[in-house]
C-alpha atoms as a PDB file:
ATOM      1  CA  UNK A   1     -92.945  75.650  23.621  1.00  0.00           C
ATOM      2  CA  UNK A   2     -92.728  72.384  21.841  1.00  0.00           C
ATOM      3  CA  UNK A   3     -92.007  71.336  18.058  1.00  0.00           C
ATOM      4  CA  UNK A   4     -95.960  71.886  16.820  1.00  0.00           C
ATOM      5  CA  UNK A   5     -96.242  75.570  18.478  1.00  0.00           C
ATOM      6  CA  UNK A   6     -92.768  76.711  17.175  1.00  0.00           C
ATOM      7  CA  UNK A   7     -92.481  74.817  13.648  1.00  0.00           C
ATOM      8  CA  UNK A   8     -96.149  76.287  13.261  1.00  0.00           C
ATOM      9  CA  UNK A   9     -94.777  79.938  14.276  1.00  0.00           C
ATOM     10  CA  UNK A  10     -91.520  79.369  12.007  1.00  0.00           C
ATOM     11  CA  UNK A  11     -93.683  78.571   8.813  1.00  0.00           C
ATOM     12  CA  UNK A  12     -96.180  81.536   9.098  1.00  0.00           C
ATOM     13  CA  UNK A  13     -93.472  83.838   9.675  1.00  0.00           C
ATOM     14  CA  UNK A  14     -91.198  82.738   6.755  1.00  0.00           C
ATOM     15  CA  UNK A  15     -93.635  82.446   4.716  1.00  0.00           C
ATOM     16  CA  UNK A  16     -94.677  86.188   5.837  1.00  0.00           C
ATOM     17  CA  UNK A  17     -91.074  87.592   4.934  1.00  0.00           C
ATOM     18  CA  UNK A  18     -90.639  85.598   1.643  1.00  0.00           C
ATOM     19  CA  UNK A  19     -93.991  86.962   0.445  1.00  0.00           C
ATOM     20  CA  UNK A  20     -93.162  90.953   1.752  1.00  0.00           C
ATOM     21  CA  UNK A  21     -89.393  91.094   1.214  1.00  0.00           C
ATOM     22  CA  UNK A  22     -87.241  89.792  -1.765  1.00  0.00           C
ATOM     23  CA  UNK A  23     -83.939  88.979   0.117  1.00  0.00           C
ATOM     24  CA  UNK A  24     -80.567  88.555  -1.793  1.00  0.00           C
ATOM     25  CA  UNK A  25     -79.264  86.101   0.818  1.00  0.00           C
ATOM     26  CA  UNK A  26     -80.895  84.650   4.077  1.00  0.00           C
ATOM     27  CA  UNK A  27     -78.253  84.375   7.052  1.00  0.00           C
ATOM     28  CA  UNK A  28     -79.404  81.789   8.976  1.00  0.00           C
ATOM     29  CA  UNK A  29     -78.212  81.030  13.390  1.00  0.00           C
ATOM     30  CA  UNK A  30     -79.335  77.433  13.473  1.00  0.00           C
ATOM     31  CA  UNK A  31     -79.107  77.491  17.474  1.00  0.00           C
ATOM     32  CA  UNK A  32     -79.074  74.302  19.246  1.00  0.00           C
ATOM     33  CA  UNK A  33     -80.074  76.033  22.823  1.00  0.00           C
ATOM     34  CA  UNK A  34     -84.393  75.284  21.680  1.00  0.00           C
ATOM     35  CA  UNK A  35     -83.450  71.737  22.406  1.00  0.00           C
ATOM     36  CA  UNK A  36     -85.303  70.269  25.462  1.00  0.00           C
ATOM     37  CA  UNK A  37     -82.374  69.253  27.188  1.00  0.00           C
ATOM     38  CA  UNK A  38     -80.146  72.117  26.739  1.00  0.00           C
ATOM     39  CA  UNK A  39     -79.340  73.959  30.015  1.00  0.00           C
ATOM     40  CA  UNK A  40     -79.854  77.761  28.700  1.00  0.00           C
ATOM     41  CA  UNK A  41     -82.692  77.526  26.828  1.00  0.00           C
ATOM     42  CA  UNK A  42     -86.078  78.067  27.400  1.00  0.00           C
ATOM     43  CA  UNK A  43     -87.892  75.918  24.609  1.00  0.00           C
ATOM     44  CA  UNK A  44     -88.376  72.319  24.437  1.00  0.00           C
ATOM     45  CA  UNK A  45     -87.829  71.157  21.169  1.00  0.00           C
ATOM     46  CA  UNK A  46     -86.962  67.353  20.173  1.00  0.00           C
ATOM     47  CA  UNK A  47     -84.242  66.553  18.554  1.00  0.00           C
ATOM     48  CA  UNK A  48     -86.710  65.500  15.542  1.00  0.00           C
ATOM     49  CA  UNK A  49     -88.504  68.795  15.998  1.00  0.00           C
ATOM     50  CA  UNK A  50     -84.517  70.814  15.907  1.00  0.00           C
ATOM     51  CA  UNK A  51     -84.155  68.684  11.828  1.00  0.00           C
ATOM     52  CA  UNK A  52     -87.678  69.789  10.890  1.00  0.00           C
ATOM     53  CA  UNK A  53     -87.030  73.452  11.219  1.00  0.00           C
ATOM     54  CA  UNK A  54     -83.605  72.941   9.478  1.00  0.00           C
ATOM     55  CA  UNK A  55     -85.400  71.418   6.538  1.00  0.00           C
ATOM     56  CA  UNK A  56     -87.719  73.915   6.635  1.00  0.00           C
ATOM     57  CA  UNK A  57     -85.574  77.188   6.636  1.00  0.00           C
ATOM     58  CA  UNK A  58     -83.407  75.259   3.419  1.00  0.00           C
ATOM     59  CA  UNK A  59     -85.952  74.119   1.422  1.00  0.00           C
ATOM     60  CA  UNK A  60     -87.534  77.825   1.423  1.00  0.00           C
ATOM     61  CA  UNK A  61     -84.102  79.689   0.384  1.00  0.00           C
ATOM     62  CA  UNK A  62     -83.705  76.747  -2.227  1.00  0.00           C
ATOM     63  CA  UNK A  63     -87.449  77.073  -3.420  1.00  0.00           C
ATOM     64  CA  UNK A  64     -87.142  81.000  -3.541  1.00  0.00           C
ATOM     65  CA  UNK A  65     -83.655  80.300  -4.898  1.00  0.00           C
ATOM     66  CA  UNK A  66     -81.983  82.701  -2.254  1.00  0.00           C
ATOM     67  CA  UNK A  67     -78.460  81.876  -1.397  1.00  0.00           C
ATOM     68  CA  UNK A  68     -78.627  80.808   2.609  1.00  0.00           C
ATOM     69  CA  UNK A  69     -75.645  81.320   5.343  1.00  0.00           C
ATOM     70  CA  UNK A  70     -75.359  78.754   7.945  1.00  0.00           C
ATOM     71  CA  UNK A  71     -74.178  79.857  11.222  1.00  0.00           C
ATOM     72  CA  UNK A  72     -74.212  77.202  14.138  1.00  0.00           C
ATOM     73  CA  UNK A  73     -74.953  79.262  17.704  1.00  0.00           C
ATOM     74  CA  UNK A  74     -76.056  77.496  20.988  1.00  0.00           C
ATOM     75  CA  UNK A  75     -75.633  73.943  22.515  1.00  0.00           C
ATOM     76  CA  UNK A  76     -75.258  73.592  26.364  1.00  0.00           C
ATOM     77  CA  UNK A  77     -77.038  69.910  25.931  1.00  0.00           C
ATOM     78  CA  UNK A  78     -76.375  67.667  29.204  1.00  0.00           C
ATOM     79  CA  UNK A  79     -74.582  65.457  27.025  1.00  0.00           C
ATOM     80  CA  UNK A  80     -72.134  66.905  24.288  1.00  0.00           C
ATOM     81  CA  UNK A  81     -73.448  64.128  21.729  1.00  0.00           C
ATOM     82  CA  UNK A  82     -76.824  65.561  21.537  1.00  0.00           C
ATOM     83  CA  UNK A  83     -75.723  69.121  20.646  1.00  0.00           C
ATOM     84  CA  UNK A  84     -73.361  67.587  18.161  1.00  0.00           C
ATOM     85  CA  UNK A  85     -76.230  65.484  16.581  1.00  0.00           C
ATOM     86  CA  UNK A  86     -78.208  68.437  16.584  1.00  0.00           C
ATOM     87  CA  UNK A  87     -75.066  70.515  14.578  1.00  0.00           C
ATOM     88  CA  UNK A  88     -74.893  67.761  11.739  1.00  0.00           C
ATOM     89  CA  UNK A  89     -78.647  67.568  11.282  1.00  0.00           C
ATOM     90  CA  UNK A  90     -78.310  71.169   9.944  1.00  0.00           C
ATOM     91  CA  UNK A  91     -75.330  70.099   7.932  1.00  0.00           C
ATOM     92  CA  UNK A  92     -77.653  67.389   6.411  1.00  0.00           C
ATOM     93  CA  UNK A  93     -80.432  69.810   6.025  1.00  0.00           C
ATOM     94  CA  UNK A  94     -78.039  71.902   4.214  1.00  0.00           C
ATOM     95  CA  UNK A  95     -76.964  69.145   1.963  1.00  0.00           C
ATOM     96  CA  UNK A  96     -80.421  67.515   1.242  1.00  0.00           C
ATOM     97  CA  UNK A  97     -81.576  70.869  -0.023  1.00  0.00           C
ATOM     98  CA  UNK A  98     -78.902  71.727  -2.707  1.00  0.00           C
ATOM     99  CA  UNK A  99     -79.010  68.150  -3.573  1.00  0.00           C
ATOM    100  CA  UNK A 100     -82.735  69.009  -4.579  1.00  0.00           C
ATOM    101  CA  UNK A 101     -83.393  69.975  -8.151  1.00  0.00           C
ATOM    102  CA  UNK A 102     -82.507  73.615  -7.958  1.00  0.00           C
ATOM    103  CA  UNK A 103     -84.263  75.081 -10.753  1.00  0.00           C
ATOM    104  CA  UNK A 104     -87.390  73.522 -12.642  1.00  0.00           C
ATOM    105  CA  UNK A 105     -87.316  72.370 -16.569  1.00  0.00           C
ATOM    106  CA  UNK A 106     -87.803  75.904 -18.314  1.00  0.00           C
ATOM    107  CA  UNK A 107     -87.211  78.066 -15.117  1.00  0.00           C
ATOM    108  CA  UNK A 108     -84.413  80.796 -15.658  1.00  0.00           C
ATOM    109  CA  UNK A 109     -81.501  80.201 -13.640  1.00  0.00           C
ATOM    110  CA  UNK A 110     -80.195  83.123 -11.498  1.00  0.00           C
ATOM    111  CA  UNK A 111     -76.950  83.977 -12.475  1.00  0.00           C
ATOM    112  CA  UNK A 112     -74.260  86.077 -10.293  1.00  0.00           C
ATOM    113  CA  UNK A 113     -74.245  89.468 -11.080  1.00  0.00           C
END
């Protein structure tokens, strides 16, 4: 399976569970063994493909305003380089999100409780 088939399975299922579920936090495993070139797995993802599903998963906790987990999980790339690459794209993900404009002009902000 390649990036269109799974980013197109990711999206329909998240946006499934965000529309039946109201979760208080979202624990994300942002594997790196989908990769193409990693030696366990059984997907073929692109590198390019691996960023587009971290964006995805961290812009929907930030636009449902759910607090997200990262765990990193996987990575048996040929080369070591790739798996780290693939590691700091999340990291970036991560980053790019919250950097986003959390919550809209006149939107009430969550507060912890």
């Amino acid at each position: 399976m390649g990036d269109e088939d799974y980013m197109a399975i990711l999206e329909k299922n998240l946006h499934k569970t965000f529309q039946d579920f109201s979760p208080q936090i979202l624990f994300y495993v942002a594997g790196a063994d989908p990769y193409r070139d990693d030696q366990l797995g059984g997907l073929k993802l692109t590198i390019e493909g691996l960023a587009r599903r971290d964006a995805l998963v961290c812009d929907y906790a930030r636009r449902h305003r759910v607090p997200l987990a990262i765990t990193f999980a996987g990575g048996y790339a040929r080369r070591v380089e790739e798996t780290v690459r693939i590691h700091i794209g999340t990291i970036l993900a991560a980053r790019d999100a919250a950097g986003k404009e959390k919550f809209p002009r006149g939107a009430a902000q969550r507060t912890p409780g």
